[in-house]
Protein backbone atom coordinates (compact mmCIF):
# COMPACT_ATOMS: atom_id res chain seq x y z
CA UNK A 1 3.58 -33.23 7.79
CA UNK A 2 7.25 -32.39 7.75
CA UNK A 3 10.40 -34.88 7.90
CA UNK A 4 13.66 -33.02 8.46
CA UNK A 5 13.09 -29.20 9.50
CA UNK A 6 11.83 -27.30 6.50
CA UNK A 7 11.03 -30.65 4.37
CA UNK A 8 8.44 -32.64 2.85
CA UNK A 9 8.81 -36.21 4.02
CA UNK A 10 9.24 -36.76 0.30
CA UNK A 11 12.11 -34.22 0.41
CA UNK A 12 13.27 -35.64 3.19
CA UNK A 13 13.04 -39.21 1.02
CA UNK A 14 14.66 -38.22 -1.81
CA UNK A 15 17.41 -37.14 0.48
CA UNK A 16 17.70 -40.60 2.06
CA UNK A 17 17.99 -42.07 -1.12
CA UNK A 18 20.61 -39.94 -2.26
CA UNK A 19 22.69 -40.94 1.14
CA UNK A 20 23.00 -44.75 -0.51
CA UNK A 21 19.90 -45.70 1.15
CA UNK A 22 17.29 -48.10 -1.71
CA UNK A 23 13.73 -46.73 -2.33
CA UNK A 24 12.08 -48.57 0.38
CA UNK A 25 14.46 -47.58 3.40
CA UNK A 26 13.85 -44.00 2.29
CA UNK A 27 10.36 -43.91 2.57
CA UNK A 28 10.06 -45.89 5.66
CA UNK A 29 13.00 -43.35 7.06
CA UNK A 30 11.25 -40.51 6.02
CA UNK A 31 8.38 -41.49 7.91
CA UNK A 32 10.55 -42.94 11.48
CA UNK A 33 9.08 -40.53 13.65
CA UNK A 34 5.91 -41.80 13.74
CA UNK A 35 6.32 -45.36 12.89
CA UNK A 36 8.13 -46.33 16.95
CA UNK A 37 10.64 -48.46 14.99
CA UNK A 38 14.11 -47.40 15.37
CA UNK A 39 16.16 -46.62 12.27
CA UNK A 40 18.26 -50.21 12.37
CA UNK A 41 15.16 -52.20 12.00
CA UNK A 42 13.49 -49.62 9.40
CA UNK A 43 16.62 -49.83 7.46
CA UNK A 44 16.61 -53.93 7.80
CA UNK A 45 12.58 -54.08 7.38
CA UNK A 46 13.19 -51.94 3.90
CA UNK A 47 16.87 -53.93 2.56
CA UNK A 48 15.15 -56.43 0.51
CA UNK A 49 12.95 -54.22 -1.28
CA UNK A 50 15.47 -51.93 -3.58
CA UNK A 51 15.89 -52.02 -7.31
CA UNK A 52 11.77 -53.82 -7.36
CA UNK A 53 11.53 -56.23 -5.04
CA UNK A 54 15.50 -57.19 -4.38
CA UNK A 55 16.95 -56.38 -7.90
CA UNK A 56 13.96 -57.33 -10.03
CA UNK A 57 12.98 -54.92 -11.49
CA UNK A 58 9.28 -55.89 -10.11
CA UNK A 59 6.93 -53.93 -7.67
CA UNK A 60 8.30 -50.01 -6.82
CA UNK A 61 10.52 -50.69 -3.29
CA UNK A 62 8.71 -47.19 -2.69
CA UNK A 63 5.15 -48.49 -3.11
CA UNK A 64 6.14 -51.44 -0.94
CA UNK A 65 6.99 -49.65 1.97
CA UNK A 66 4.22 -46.96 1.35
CA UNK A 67 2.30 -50.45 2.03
CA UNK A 68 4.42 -51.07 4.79
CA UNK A 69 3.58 -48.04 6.76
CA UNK A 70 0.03 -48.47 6.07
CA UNK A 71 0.14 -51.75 7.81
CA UNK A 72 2.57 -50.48 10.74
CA UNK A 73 -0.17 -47.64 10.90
CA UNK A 74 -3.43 -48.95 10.53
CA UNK A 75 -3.22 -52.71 11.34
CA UNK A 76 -5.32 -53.45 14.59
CA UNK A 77 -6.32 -56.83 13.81
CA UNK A 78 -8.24 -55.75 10.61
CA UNK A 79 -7.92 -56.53 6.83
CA UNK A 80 -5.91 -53.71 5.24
CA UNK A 81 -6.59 -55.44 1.50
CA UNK A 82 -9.27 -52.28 0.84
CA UNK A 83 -6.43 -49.61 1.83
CA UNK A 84 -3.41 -51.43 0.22
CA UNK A 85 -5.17 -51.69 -3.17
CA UNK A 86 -6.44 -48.15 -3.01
CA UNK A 87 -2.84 -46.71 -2.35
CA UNK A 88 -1.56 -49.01 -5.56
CA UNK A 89 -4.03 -47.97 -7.71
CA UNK A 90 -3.26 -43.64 -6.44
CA UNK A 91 0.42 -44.38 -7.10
CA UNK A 92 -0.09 -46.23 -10.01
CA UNK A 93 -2.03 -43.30 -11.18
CA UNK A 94 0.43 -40.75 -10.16
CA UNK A 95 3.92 -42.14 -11.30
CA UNK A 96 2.30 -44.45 -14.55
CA UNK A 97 2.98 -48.09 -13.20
CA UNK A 98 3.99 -49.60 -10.39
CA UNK A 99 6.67 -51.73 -11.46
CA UNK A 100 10.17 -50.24 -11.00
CA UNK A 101 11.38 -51.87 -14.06
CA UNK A 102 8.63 -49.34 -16.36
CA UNK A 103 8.78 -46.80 -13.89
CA UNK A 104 12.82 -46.35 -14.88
CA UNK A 105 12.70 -47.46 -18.47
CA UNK A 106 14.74 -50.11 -18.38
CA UNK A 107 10.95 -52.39 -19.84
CA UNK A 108 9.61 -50.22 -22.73
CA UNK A 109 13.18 -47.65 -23.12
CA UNK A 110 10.88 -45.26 -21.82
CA UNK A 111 11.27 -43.94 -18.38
CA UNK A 112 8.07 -42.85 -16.66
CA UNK A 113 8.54 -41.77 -13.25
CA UNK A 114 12.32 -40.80 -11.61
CA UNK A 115 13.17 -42.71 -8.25
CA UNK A 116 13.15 -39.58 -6.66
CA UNK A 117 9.37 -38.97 -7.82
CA UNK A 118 8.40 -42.38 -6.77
CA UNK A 119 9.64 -42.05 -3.36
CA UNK A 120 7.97 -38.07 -3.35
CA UNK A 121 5.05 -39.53 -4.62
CA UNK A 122 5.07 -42.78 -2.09
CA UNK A 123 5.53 -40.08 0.83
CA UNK A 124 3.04 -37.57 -0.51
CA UNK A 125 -0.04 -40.32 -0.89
CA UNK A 126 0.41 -41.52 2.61
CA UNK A 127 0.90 -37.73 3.99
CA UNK A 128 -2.77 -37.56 2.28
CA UNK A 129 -4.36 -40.46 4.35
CA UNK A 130 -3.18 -38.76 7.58
């Protein structure tokens, strides 16, 4: 799938982010078109969620809302626990954790995965569910 003309929605992500937007609202941005939420409450539903989980430095505000979609997706009434876990677990995999805080380096001096990465990476493992 494509976000903006000739980009990945990850692209299209990283873009966001670089527009002053946190991790979260720039994967659930990149993926508007198909969520029927407008960009106001996208951009509210995502605000808490930057620097892991509202300054934190806890859970990746791109795996949240990679969660987020999932549910806005998928949810018809059903348990999404199976799905959730199995996107953690791929992302963890991909970037090396899943908490924002290792992910940049700032816990262990060691950075692991770039924001820009994690919200690629967010984009790319829900592009693969599709």
């Amino acid at each position: 799938m494509k976000g903006m003309i000739g980009m990945t929605r990850g692209e299209t992500a990283a873009g966001i982010k670089h527009q002053g937007r946190n991790c979260a609202q720039a994967v659930l941005l990149a993926f508007a078109d198909v969520l029927g939420k407008s960009e106001e409450e996208l951009l509210a539903l995502g605000a808490c969620f930057g620097t892991g989980m509202g300054t934190l430095n806890a859970t990746c505000g791109a795996l949240c809302a990679a969660q987020m979609i999932q549910g806005l997706r998928g949810f018809s009434g059903r348990p999404m626990s199976a799905e959730a876990k199995r996107l953690h677990d791929r992302f963890e995999q991909l970037c090396g954790s899943t908490d924002c805080g290792e992910l940049k380096g700032v816990k262990g001096g060691r950075m692991l995965c770039s924001c820009d990465d994690c919200v690629k990476n967010a984009c790319l493992l829900l592009e693969a569910e599709d």
